[in-house]
C-alpha atoms as a PDB file:
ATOM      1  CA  UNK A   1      12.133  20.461  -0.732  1.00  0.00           C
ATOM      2  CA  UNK A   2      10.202  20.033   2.422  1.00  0.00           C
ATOM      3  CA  UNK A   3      10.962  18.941   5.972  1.00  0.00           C
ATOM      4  CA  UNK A   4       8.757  15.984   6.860  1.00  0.00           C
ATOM      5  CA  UNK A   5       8.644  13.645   9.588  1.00  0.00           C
ATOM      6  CA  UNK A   6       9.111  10.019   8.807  1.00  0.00           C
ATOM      7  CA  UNK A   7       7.804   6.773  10.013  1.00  0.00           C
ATOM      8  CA  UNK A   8      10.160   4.050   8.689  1.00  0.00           C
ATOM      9  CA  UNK A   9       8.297   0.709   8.618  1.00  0.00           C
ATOM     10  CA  UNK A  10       8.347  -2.798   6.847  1.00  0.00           C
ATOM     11  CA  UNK A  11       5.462  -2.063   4.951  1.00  0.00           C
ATOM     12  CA  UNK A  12       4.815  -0.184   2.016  1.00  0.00           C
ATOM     13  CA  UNK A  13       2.077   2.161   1.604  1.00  0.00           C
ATOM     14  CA  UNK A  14       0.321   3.193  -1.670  1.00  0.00           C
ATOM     15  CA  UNK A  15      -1.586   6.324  -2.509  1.00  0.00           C
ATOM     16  CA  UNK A  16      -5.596   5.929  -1.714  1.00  0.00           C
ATOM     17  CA  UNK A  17      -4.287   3.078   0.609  1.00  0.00           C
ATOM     18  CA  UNK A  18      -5.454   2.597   3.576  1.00  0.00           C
ATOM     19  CA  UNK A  19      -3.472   0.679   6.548  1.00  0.00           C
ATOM     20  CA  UNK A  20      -3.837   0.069  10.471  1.00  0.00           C
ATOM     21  CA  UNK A  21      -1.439   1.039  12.636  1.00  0.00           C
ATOM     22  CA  UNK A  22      -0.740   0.360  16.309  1.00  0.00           C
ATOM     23  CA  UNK A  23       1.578   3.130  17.845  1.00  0.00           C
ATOM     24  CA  UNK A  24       3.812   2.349  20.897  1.00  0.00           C
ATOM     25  CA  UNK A  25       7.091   3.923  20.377  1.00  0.00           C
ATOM     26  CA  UNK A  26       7.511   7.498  22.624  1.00  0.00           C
ATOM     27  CA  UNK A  27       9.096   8.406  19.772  1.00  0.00           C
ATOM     28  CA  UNK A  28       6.262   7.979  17.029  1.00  0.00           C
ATOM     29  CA  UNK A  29       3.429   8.829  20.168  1.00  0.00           C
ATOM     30  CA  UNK A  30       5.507  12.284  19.463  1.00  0.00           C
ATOM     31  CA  UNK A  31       5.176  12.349  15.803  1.00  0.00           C
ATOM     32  CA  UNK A  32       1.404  10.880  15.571  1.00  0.00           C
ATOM     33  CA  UNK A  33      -0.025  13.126  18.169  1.00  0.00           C
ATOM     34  CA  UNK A  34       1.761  16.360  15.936  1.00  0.00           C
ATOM     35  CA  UNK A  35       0.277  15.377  12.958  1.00  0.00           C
ATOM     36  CA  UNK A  36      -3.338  15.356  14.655  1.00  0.00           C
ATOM     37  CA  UNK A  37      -2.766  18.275  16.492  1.00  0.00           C
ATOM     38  CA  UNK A  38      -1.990  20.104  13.599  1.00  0.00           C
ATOM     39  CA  UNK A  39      -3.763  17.456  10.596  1.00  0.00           C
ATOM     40  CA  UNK A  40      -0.500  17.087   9.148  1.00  0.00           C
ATOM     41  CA  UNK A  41       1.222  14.786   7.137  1.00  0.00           C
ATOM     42  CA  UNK A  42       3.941  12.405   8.096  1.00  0.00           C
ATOM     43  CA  UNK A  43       6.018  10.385   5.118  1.00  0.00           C
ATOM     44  CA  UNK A  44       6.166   6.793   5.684  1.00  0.00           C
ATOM     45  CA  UNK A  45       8.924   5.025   4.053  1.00  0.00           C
ATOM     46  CA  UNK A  46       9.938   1.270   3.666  1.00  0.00           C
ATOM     47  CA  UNK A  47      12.587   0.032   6.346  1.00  0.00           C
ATOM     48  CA  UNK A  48      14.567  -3.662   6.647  1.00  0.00           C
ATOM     49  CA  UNK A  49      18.067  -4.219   7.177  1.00  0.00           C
ATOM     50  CA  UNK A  50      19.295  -2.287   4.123  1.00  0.00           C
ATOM     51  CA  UNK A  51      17.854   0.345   5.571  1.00  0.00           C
ATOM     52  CA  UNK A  52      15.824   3.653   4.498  1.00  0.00           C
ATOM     53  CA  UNK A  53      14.355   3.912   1.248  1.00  0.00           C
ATOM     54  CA  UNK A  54      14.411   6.759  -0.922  1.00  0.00           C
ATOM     55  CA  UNK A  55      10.967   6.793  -2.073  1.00  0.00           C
ATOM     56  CA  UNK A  56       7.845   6.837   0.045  1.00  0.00           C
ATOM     57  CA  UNK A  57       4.273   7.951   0.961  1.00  0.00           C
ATOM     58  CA  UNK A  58       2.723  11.034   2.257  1.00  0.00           C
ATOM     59  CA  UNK A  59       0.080  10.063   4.827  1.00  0.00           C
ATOM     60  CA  UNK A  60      -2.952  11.154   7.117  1.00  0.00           C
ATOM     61  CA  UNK A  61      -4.408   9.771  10.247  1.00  0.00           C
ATOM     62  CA  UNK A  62      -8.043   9.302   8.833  1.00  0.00           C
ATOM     63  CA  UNK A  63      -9.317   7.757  11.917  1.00  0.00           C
ATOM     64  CA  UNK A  64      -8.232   7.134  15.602  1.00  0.00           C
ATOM     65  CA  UNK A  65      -9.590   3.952  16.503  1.00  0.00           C
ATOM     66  CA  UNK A  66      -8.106   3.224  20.457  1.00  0.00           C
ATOM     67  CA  UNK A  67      -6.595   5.382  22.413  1.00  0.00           C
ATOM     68  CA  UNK A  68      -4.948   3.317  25.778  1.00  0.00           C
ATOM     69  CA  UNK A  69      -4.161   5.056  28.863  1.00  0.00           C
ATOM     70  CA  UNK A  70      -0.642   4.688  28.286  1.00  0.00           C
ATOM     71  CA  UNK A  71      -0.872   6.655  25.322  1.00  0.00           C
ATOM     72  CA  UNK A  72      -0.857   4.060  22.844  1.00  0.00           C
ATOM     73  CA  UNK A  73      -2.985   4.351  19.956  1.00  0.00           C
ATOM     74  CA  UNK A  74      -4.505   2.415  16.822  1.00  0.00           C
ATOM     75  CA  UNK A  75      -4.937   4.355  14.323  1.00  0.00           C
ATOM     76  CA  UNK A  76      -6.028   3.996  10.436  1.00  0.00           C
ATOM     77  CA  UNK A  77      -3.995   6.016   8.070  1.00  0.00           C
ATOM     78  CA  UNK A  78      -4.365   6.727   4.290  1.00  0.00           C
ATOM     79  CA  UNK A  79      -1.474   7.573   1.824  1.00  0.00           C
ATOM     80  CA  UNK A  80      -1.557  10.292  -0.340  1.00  0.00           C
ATOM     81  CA  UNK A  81       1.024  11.830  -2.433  1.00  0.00           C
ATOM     82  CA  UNK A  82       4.335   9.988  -3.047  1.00  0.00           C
ATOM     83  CA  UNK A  83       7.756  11.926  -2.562  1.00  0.00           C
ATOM     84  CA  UNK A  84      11.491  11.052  -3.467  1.00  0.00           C
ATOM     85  CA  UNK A  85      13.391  11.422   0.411  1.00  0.00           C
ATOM     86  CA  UNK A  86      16.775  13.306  -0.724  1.00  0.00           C
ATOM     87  CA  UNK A  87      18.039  13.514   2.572  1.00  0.00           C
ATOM     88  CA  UNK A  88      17.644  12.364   6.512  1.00  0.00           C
ATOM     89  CA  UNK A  89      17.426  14.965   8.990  1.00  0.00           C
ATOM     90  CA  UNK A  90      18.026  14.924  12.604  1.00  0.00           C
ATOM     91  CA  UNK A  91      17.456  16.966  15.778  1.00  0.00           C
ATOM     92  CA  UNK A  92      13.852  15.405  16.490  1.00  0.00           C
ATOM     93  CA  UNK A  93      13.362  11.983  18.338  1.00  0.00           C
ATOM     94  CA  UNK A  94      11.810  10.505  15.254  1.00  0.00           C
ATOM     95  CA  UNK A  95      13.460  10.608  11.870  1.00  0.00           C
ATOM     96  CA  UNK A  96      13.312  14.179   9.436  1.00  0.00           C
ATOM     97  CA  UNK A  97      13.959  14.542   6.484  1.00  0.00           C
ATOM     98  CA  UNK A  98      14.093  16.682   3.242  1.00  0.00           C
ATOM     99  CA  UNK A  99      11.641  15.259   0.742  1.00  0.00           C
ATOM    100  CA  UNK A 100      10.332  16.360  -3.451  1.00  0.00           C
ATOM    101  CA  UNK A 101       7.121  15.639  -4.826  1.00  0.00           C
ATOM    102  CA  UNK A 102       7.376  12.112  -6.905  1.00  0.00           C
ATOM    103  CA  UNK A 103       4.686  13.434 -10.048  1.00  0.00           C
ATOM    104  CA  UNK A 104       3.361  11.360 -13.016  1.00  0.00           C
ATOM    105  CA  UNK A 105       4.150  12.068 -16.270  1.00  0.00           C
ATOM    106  CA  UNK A 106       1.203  12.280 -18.699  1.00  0.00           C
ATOM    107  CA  UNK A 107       1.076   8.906 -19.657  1.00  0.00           C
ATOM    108  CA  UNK A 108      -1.948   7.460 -19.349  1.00  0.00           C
ATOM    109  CA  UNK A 109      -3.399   4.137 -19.309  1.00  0.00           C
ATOM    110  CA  UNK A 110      -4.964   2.463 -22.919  1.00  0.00           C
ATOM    111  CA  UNK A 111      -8.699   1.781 -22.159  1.00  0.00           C
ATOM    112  CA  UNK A 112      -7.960  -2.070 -23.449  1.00  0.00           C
ATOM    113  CA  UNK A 113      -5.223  -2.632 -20.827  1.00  0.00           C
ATOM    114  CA  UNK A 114      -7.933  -1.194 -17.623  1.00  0.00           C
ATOM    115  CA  UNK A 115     -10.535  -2.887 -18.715  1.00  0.00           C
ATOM    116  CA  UNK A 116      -8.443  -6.436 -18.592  1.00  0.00           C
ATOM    117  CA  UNK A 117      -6.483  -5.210 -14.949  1.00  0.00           C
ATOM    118  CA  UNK A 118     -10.232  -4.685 -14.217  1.00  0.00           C
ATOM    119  CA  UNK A 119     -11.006  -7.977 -15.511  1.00  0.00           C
ATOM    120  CA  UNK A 120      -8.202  -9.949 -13.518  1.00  0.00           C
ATOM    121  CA  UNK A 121      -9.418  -8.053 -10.356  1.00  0.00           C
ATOM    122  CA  UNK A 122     -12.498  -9.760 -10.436  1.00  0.00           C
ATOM    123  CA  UNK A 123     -11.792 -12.991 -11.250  1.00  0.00           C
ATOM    124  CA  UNK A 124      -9.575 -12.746  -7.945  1.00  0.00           C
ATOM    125  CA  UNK A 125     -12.054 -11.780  -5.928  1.00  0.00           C
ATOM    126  CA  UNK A 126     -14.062 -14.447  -7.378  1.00  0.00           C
ATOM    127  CA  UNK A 127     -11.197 -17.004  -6.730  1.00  0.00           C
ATOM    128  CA  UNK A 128     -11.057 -15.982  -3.471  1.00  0.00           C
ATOM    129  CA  UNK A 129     -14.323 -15.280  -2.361  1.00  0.00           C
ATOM    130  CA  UNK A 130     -13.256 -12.046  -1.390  1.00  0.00           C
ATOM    131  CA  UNK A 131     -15.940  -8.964  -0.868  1.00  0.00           C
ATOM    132  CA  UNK A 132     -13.501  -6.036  -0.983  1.00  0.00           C
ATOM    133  CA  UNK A 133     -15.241  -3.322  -3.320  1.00  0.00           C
ATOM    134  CA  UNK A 134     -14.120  -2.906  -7.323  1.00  0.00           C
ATOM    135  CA  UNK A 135     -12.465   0.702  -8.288  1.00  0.00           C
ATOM    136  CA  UNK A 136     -14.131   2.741 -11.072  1.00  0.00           C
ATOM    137  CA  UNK A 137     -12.359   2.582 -14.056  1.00  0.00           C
ATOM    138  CA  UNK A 138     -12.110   6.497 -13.951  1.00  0.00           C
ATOM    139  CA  UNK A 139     -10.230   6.255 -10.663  1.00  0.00           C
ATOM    140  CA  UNK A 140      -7.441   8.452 -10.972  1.00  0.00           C
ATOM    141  CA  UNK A 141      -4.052   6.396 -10.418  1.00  0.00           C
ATOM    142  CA  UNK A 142      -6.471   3.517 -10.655  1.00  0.00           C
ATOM    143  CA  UNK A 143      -2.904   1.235 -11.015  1.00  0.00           C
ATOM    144  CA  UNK A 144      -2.571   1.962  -7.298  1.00  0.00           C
ATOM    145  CA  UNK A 145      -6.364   1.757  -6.462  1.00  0.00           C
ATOM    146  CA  UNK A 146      -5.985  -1.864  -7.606  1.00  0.00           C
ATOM    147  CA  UNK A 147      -3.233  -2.946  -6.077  1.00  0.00           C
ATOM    148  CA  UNK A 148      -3.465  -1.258  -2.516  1.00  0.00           C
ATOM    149  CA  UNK A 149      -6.929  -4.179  -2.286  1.00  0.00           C
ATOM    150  CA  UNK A 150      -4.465  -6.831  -2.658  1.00  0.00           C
ATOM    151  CA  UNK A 151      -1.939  -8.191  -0.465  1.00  0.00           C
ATOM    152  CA  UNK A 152       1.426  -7.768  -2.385  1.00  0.00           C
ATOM    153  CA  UNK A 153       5.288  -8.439  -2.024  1.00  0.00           C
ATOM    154  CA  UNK A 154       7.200  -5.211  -0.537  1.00  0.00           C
ATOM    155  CA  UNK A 155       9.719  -5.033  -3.644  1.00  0.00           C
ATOM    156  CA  UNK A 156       6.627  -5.429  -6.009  1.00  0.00           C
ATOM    157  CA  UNK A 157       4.961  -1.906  -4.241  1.00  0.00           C
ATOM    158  CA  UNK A 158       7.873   0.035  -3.806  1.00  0.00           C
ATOM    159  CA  UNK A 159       8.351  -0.495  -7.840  1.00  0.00           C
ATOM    160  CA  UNK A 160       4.958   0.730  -8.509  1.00  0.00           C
ATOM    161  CA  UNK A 161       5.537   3.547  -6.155  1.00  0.00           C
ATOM    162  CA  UNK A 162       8.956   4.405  -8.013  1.00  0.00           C
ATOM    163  CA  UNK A 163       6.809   4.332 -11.422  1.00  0.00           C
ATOM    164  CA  UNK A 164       5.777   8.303 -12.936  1.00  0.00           C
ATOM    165  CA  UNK A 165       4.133   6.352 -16.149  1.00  0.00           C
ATOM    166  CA  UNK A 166       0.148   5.075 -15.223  1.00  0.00           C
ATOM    167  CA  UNK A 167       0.740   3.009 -18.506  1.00  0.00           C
ATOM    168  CA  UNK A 168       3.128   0.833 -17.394  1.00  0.00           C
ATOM    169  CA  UNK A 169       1.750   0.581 -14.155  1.00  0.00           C
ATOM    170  CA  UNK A 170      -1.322  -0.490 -14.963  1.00  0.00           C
ATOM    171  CA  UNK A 171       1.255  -3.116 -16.844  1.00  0.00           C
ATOM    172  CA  UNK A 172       2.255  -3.867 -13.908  1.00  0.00           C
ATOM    173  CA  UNK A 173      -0.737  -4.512 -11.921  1.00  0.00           C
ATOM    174  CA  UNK A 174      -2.274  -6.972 -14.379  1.00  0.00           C
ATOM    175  CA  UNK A 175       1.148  -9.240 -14.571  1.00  0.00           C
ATOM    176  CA  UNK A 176       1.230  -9.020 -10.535  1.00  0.00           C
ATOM    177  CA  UNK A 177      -2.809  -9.662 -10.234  1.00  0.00           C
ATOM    178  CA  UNK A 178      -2.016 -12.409 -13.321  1.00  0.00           C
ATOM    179  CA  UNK A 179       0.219 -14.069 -10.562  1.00  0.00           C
ATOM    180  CA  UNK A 180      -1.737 -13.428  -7.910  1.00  0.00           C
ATOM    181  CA  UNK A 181      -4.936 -15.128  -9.615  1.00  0.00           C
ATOM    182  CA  UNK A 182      -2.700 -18.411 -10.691  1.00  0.00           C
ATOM    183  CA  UNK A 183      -1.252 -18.711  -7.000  1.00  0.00           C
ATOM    184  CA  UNK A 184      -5.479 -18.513  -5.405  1.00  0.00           C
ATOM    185  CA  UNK A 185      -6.286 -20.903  -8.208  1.00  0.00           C
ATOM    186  CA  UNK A 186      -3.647 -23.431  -7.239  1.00  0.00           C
ATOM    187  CA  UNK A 187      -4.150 -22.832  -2.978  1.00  0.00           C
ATOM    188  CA  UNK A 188      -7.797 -23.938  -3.475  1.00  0.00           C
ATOM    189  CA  UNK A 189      -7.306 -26.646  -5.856  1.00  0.00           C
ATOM    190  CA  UNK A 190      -4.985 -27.905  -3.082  1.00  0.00           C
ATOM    191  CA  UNK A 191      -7.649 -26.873  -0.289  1.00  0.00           C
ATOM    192  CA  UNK A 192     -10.298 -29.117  -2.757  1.00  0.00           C
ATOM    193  CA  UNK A 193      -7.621 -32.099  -2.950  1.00  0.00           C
ATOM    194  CA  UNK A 194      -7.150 -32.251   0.809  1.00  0.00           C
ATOM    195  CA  UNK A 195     -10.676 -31.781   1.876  1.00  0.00           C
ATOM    196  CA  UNK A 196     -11.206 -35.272   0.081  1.00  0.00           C
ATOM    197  CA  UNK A 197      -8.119 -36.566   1.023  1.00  0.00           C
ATOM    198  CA  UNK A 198      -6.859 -36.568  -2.854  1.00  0.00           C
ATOM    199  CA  UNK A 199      -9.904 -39.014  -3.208  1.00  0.00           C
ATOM    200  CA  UNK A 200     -13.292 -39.165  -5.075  1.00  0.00           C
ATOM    201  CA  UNK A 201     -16.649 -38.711  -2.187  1.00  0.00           C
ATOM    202  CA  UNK A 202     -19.046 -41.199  -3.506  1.00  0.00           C
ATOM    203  CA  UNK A 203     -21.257 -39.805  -0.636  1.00  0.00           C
END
């Protein structure tokens, strides 16, 4: 076990994922500014009213993108290695705590079941004329490469995070980028019907 620093948000980061973040707490100025100093590592870990989580992300500042005069920043962070938090620490402003390594175990996806999460990712980004790049099918932990392009429920991340098997992730991915597809489809159906007010254009 290791003593990390934590950033307890309502958001739920994935490994490879990268996220924006605007800093204003003293508390997590404090923490931030250590982990350039030094290039460390802080773990961020999901937060709501039920409180702390006991899984989360390892993560690195990749790129400081304002720093205010008041000593706020935006930054852009990336996760990296997941960890199981086993127990909160204090004596710091910002919250400690003891964390493991959260590994795989070798269970890797089938090549039929990448190729059609591969599939479904594209025929989102064709559904919603989005732009965002397509993984390699050789990305390692390619279930999370998928899903960190593609806005998802808290709960539905934090399951993925919790998963050691790549197989069933990549399970996982295609049912939530299945539902994810069908939901697009039906927004711009809805977009088409009101756009003609439900009625034909004879032009």
């Amino acid at each position: 076990m290791t003593e990390l620093g934590l950033f307890p948000l309502g958001i739920v980061l994935l490994p490879g994922e990268q996220l924006p973040l605007h800093i204003f707490e003293e508390r997590y100025k404090e923490l931030i500014g250590e982990c350039l100093d030094d290039d460390g590592e802080f773990g961020l870990v999901y937060a709501d009213d039920e409180g702390i989580r006991d899984v989360g992300t390892r993560a690195r500042v990749a790129e400081v993108l304002t720093r205010f005069e008041d000593g706020r920043l935006n930054v852009l962070v990336e996760g990296g290695e997941r960890f199981t938090l086993d127990e909160l620490t204090d004596g710091r402003s910002f919250h400690t705590g003891y964390v493991s390594p959260l590994a795989d175990d070798d269970d890797p996806a089938e090549a039929d079941a990448i190729d059609e999460a591969l599939r479904l990712f594209s025929r989102l980004r064709e559904v919603t004329g989005s732009e965002v790049g397509v993984p390699e099918s050789a990305t390692p932990q390619l279930s999370f490469a998928l899903a960190g392009k593609v806005e998802l429920p808290a709960d539905a991340k934090i399951e993925l995070l919790r998963e050691v098997s790549e197989r069933r992730r990549i399970e996982q991915v295609q049912d939530l980028l299945e539902n994810a597809v069908l939901t697009a489809q039906r927004i711009r159906r809805a977009a088409e019907r009101a756009a003609t007010n439900g009625k034909v254009d004879l032009g």
